[in-house]
N, C-alpha and C. Protein backbone atom coordinates (compact mmCIF):
# COMPACT_ATOMS: atom_id res chain seq x y z
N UNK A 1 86.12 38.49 82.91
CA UNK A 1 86.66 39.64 83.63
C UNK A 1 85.58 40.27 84.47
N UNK A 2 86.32 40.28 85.84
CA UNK A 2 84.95 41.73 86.43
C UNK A 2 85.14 42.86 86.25
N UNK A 3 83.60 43.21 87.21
CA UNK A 3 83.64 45.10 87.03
C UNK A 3 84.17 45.28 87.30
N UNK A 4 85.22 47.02 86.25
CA UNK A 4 86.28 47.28 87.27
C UNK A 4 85.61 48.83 86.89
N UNK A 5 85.73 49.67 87.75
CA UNK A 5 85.34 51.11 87.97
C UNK A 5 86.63 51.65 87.97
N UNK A 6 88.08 51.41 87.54
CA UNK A 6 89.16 51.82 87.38
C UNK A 6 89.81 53.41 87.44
N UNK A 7 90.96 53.96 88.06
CA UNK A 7 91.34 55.26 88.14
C UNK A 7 91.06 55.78 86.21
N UNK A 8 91.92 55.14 85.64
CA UNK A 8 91.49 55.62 83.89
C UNK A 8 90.23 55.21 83.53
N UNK A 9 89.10 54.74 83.61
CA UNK A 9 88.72 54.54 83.02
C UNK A 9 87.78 56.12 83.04
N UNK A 10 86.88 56.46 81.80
CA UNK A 10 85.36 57.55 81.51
C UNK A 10 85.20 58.26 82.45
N UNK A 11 84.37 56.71 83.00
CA UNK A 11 83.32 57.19 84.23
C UNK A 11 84.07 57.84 85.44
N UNK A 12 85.20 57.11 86.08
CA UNK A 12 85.80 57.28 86.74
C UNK A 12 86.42 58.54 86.48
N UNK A 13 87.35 58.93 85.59
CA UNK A 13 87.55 60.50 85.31
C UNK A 13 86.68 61.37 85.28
N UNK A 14 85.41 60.95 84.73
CA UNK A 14 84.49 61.97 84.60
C UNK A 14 83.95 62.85 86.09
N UNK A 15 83.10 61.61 86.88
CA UNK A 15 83.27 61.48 88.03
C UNK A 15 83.90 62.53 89.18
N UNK A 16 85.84 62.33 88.56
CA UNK A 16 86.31 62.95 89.98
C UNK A 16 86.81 64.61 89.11
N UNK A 17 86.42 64.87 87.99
CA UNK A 17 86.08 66.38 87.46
C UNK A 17 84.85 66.77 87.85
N UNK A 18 83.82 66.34 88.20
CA UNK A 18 82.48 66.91 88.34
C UNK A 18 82.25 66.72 89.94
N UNK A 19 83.41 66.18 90.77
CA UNK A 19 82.69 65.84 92.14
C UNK A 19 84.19 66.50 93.02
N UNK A 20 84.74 67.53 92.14
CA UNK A 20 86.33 68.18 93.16
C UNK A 20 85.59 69.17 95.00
N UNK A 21 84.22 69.63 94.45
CA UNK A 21 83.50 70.51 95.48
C UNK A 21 82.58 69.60 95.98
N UNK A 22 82.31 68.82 97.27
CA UNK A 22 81.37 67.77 97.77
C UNK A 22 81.19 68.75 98.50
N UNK A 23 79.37 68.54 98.16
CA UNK A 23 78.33 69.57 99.01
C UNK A 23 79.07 68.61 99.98
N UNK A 24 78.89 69.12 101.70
CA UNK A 24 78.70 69.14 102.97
C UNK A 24 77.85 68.40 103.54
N UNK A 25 76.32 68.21 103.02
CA UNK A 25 75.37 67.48 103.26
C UNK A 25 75.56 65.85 103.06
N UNK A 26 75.83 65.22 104.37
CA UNK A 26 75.74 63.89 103.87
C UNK A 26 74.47 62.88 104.42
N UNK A 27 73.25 63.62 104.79
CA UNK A 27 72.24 62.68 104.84
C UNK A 27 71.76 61.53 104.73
N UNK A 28 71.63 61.46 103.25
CA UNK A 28 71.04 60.13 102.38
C UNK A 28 69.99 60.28 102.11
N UNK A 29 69.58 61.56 102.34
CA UNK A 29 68.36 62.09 101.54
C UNK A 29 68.75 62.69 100.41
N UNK A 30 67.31 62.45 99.50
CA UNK A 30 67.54 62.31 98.23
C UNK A 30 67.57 64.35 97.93
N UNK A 31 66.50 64.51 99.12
CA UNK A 31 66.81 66.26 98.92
C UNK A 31 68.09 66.62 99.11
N UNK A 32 68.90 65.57 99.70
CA UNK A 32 70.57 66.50 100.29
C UNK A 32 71.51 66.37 99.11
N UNK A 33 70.88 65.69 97.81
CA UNK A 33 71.93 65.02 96.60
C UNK A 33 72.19 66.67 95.91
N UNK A 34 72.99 66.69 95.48
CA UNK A 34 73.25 67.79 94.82
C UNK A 34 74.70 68.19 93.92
N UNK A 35 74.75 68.96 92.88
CA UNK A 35 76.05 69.01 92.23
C UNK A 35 76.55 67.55 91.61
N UNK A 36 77.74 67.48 91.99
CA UNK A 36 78.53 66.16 91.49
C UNK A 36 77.95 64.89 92.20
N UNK A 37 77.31 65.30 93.23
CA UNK A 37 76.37 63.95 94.07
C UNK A 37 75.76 63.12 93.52
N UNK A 38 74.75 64.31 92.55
CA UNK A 38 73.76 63.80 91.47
C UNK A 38 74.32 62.97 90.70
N UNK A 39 75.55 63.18 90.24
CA UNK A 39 76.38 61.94 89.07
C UNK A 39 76.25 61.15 89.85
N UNK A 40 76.86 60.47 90.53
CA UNK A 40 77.23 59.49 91.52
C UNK A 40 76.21 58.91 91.78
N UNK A 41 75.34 59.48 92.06
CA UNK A 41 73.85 58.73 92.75
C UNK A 41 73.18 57.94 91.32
N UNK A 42 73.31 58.58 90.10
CA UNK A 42 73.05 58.12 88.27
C UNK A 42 74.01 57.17 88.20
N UNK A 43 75.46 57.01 88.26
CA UNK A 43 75.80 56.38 88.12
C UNK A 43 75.52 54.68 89.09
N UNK A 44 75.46 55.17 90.43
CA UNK A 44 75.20 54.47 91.29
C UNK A 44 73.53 53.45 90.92
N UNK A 45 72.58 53.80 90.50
CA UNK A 45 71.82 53.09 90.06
C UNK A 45 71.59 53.00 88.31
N UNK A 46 72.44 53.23 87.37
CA UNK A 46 72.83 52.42 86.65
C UNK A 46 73.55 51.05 86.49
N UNK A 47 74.67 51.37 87.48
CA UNK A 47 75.52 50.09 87.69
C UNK A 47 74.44 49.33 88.72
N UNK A 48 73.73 49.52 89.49
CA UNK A 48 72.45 48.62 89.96
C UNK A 48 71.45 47.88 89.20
N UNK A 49 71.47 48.30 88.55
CA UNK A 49 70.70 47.94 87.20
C UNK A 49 71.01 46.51 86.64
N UNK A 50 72.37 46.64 86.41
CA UNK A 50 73.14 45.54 86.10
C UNK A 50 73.60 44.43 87.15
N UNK A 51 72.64 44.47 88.20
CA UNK A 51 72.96 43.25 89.31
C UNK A 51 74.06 44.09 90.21
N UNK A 52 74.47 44.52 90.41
CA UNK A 52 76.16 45.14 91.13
C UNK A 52 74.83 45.93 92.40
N UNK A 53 75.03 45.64 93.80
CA UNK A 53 75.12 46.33 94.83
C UNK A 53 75.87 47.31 94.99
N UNK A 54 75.47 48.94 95.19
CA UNK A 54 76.45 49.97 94.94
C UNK A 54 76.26 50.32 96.47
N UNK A 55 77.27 51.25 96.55
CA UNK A 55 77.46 52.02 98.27
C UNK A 55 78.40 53.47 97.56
N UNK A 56 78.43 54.27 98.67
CA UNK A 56 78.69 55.60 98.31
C UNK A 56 79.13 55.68 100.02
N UNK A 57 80.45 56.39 99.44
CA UNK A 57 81.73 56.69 100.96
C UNK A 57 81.53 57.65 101.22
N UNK A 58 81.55 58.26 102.74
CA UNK A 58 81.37 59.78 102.83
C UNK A 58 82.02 59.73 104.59
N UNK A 59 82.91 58.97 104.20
CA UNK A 59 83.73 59.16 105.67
C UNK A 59 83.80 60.40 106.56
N UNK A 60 83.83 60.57 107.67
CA UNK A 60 83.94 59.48 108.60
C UNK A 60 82.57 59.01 109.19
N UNK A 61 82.08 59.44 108.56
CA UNK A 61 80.38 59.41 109.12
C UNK A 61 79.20 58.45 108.46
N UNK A 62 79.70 58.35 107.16
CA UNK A 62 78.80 57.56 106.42
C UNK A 62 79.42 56.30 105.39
N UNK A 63 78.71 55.18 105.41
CA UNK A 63 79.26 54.76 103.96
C UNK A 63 77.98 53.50 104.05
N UNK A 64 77.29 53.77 102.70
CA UNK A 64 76.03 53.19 103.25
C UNK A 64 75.49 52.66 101.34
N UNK A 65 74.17 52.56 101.38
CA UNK A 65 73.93 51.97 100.25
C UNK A 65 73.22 52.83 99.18
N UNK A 66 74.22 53.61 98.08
CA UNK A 66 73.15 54.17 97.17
C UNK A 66 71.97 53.45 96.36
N UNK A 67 71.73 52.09 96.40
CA UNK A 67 71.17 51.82 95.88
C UNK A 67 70.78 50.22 96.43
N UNK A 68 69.46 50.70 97.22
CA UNK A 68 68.90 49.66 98.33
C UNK A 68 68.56 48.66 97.53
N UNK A 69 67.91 48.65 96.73
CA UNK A 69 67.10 47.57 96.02
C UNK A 69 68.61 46.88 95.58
N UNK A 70 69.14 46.89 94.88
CA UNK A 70 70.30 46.13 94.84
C UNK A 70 70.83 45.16 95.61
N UNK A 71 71.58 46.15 96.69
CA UNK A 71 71.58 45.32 97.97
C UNK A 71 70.52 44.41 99.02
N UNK A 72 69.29 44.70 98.67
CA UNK A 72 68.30 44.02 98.82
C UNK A 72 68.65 42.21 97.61
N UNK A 73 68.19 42.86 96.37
CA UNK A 73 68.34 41.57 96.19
C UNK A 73 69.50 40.67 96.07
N UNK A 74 70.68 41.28 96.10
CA UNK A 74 72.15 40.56 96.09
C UNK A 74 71.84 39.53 97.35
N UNK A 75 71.38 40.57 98.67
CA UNK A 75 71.93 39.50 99.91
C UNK A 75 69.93 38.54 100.41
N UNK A 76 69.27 39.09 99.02
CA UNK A 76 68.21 38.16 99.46
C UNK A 76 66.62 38.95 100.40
N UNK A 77 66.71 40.29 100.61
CA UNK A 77 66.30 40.69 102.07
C UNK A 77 65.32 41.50 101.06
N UNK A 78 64.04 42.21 101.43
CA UNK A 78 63.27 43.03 100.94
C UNK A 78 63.53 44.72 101.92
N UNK A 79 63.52 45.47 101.05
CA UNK A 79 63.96 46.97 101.05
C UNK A 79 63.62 47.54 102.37
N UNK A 80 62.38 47.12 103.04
CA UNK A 80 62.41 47.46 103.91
C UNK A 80 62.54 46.34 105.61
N UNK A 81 63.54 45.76 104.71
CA UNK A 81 64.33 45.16 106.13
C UNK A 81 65.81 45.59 106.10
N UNK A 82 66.14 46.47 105.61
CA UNK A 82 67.69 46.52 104.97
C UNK A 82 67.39 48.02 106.42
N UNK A 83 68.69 47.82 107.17
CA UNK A 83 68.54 49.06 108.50
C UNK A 83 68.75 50.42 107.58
N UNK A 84 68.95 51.19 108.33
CA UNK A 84 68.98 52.76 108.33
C UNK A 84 70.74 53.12 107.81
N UNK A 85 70.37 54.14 106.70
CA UNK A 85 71.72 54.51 106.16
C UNK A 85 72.65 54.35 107.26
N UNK A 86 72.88 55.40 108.06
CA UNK A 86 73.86 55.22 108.79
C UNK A 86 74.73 53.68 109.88
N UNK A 87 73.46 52.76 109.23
CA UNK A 87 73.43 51.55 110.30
C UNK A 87 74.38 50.35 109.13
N UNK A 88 73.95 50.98 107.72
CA UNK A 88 74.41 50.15 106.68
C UNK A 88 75.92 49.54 106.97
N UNK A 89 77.26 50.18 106.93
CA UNK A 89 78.02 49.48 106.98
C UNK A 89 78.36 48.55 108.18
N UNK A 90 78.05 48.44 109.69
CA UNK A 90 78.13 47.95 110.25
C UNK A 90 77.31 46.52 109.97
N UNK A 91 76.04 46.43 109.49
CA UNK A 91 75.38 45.67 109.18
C UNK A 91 75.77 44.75 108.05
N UNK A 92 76.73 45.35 107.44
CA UNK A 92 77.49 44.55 105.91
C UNK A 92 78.29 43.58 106.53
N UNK A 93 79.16 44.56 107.25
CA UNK A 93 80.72 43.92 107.95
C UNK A 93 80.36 43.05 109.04
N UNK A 94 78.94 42.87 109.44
CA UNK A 94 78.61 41.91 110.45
C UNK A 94 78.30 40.02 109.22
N UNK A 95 77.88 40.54 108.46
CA UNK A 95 77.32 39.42 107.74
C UNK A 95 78.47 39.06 106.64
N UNK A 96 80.09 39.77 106.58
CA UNK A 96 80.77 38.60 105.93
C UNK A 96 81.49 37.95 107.03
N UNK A 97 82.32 36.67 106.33
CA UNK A 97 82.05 35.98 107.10
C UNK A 97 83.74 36.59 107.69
N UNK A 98 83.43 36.06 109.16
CA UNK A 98 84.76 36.39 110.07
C UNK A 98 86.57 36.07 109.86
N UNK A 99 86.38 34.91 108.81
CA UNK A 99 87.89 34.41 108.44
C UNK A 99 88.23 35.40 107.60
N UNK A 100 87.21 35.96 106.93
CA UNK A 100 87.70 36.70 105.87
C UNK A 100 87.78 38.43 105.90
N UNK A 101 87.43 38.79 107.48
CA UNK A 101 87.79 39.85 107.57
C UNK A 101 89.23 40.51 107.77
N UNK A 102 89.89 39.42 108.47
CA UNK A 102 91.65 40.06 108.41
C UNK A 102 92.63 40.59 107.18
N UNK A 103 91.81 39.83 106.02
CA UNK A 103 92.34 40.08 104.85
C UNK A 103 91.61 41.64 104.48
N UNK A 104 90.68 41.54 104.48
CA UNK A 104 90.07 42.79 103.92
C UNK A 104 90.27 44.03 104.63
N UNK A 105 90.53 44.06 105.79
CA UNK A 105 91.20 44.92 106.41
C UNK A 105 92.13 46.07 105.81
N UNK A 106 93.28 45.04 105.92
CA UNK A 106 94.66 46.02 105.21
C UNK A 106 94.14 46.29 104.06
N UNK A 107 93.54 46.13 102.89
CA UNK A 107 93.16 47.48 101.57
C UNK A 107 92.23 47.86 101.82
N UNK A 108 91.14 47.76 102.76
CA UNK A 108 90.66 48.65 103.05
C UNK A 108 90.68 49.88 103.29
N UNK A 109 92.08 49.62 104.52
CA UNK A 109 92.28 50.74 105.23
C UNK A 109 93.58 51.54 104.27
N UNK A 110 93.73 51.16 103.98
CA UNK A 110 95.18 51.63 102.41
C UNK A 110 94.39 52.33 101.58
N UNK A 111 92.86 51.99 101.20
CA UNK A 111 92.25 52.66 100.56
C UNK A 111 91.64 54.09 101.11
N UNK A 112 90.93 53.82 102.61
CA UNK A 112 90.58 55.19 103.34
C UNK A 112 91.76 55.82 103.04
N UNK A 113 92.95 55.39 103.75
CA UNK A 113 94.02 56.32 103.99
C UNK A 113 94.66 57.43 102.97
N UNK A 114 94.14 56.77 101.72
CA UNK A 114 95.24 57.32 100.46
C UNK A 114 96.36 56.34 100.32
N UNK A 115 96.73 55.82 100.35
CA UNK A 115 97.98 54.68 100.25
C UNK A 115 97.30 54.07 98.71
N UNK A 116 96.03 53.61 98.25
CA UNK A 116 95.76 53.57 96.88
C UNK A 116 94.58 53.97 96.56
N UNK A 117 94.55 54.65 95.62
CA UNK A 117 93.11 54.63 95.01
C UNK A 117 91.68 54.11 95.02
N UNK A 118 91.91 53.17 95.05
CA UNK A 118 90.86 52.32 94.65
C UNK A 118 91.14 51.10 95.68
N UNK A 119 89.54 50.42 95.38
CA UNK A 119 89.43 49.14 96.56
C UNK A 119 89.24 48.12 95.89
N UNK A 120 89.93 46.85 96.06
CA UNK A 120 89.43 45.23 95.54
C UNK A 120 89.11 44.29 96.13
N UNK A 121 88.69 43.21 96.73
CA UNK A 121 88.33 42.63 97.55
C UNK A 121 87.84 41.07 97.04
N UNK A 122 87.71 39.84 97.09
CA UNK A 122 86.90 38.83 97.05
C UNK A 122 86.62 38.47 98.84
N UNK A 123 85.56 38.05 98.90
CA UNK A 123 85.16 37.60 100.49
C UNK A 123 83.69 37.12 100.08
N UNK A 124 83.19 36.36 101.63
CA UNK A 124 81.80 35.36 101.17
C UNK A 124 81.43 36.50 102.54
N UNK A 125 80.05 36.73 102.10
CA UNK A 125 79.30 37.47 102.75
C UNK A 125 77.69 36.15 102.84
N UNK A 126 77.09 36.25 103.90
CA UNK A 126 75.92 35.56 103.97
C UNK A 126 74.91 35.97 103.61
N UNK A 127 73.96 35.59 102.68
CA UNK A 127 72.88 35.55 102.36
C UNK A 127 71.73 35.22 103.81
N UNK A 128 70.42 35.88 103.28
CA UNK A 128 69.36 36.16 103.75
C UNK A 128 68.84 34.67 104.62
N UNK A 129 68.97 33.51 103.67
CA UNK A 129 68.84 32.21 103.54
C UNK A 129 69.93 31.53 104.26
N UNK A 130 71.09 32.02 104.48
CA UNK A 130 72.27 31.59 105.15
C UNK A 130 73.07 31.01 104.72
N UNK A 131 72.59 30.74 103.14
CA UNK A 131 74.07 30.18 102.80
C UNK A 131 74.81 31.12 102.00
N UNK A 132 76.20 31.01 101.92
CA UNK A 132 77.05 31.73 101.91
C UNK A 132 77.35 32.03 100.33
N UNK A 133 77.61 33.38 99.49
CA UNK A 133 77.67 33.95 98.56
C UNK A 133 79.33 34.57 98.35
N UNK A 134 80.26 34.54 97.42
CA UNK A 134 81.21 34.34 97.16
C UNK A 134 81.02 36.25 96.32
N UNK A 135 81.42 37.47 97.19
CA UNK A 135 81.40 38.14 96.28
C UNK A 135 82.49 38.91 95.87
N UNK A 136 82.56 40.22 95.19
CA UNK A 136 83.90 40.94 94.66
C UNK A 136 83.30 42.60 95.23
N UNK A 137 84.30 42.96 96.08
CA UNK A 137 83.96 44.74 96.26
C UNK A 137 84.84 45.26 95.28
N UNK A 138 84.75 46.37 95.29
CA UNK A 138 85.20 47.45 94.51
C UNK A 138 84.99 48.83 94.62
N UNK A 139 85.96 49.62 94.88
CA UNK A 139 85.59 51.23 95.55
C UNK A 139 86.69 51.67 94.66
N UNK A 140 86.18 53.29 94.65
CA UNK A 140 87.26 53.85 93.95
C UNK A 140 87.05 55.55 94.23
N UNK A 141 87.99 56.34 94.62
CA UNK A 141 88.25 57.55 95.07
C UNK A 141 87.62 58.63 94.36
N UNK A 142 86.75 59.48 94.91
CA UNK A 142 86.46 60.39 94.06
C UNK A 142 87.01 61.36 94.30
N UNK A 143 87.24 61.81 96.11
CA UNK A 143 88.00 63.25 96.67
C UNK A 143 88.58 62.95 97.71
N UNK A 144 89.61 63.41 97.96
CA UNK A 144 90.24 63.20 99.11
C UNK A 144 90.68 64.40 100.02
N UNK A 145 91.02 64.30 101.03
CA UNK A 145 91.07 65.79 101.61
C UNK A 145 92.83 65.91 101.53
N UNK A 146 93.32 67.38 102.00
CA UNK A 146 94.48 67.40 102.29
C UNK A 146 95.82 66.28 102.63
N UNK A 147 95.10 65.59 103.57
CA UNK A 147 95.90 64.45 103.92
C UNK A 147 95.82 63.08 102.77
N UNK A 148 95.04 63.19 102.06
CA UNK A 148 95.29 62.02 101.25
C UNK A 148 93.38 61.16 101.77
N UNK A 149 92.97 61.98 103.04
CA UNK A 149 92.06 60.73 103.03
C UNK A 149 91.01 60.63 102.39
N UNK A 150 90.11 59.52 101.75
CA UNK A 150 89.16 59.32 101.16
C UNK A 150 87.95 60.35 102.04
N UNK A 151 87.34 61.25 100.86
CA UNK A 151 86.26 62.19 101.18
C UNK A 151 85.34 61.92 100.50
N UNK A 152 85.04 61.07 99.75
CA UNK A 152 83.95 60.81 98.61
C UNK A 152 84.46 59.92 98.07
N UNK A 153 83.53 58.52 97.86
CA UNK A 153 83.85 57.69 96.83
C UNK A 153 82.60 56.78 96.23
N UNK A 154 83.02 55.92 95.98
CA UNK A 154 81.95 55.17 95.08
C UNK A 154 82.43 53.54 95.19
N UNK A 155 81.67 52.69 95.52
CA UNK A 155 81.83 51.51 95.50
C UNK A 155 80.60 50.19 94.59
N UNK A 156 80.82 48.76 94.88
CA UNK A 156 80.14 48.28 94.08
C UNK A 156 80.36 46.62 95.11
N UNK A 157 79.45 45.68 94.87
CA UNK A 157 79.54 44.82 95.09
C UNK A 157 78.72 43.03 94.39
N UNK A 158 79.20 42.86 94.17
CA UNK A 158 78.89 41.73 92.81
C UNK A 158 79.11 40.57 93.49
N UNK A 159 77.93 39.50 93.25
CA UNK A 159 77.94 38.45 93.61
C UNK A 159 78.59 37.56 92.48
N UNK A 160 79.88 36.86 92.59
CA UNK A 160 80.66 35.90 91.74
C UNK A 160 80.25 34.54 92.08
N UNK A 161 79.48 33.99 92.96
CA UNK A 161 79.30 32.62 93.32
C UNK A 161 79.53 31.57 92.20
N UNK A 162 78.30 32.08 91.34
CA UNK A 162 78.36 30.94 90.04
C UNK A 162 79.49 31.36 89.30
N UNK A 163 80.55 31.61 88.88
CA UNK A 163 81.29 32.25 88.32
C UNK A 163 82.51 31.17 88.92
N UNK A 164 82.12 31.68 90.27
CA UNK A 164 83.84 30.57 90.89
C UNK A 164 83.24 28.90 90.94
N UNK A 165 81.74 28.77 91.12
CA UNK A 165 81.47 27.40 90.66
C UNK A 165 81.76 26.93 89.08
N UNK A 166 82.05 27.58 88.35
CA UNK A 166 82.02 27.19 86.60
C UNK A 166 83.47 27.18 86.95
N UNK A 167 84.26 28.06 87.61
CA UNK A 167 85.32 27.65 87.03
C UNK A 167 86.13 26.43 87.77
N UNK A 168 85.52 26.20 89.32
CA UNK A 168 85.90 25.04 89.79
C UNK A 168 85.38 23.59 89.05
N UNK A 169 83.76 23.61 88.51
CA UNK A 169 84.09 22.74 87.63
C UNK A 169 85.17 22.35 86.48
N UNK A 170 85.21 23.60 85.26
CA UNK A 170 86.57 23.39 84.70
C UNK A 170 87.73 22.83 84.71
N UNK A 171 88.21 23.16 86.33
CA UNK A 171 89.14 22.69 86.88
C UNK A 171 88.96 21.06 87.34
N UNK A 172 87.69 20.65 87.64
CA UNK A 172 87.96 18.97 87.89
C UNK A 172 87.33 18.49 87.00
């Protein structure tokens, strides 16, 4: 089974009780963390810890990487080649690969919108080295504004490669 950061689960409840007031400040400085931020940013490099590339939503302006070193070593790259917060998601969505963006699209955008909670995803994103890595996203809502749209969230990204190789062996 993968990570799932789920609407029931602890963390996830805990989470969107301690993060209903999102300071204003969305920097990515570590001075701008504050209140319920601070969870998020703990949680965010705990689950780093454990191999999982984390990112932190702060639409419409940001959605970038709480936890560089992660994403450093998931896609192969050293910390300081990884661009500038604000440069992060463009730089993600450039390096999976193009067949597999039409799919990811629609829950994506179901997810900004409010249409669901939470985000799931499998897609191959490229490695540093160029060959291609088989991974799993995962986002999940912390605040949303009036309209339903995502104002804060929390995401994750896990490399499954060997995982779908064991089980394609199995299978032949």
């Amino acid at each position: 089974a993968g990570f799932s950061f789920g609407r029931g689960s602890v963390a996830a409840r805990r989470c969107r009780e301690r993060t209903r007031a999102v300071p204003s400040s969305k920097s990515g400085d570590e001075g701008a963390w504050s209140g319920g931020e601070v969870i998020i940013k703990k949680i965010a490099r705990a689950l780093g810890a454990r191999g999982l590339a984390v990112f932190g939503f702060y639409p419409p302006s940001a959605i970038g990487p709480d936890d560089r070193q992660g994403w450093a070593d998931l896609l192969g790259f050293e910390d300081d080649e990884l661009p500038a917060h604000q440069e992060f998601f463009a730089w993600v969505v450039h390096r999976i690969d193009p067949a597999n963006l039409p799919a990811l699209r629609r829950p994506w955008f179901a997810f900004l919108s409010g249409r669901t909670e939470h985000f799931e995803a499998t897609f191959r994103i490229r490695h540093k080295d160029g060959r291609w890595l088989l991974a799993k996203g995962f986002g999940q809502a912390m605040s949303r504004d009036r309209d339903s749209r995502l104002t804060h969230g929390i995401g994750a990204v896990v490399d499954v490669t060997q995982e779908d190789e064991i089980r394609h062996q199995r299978l032949n």
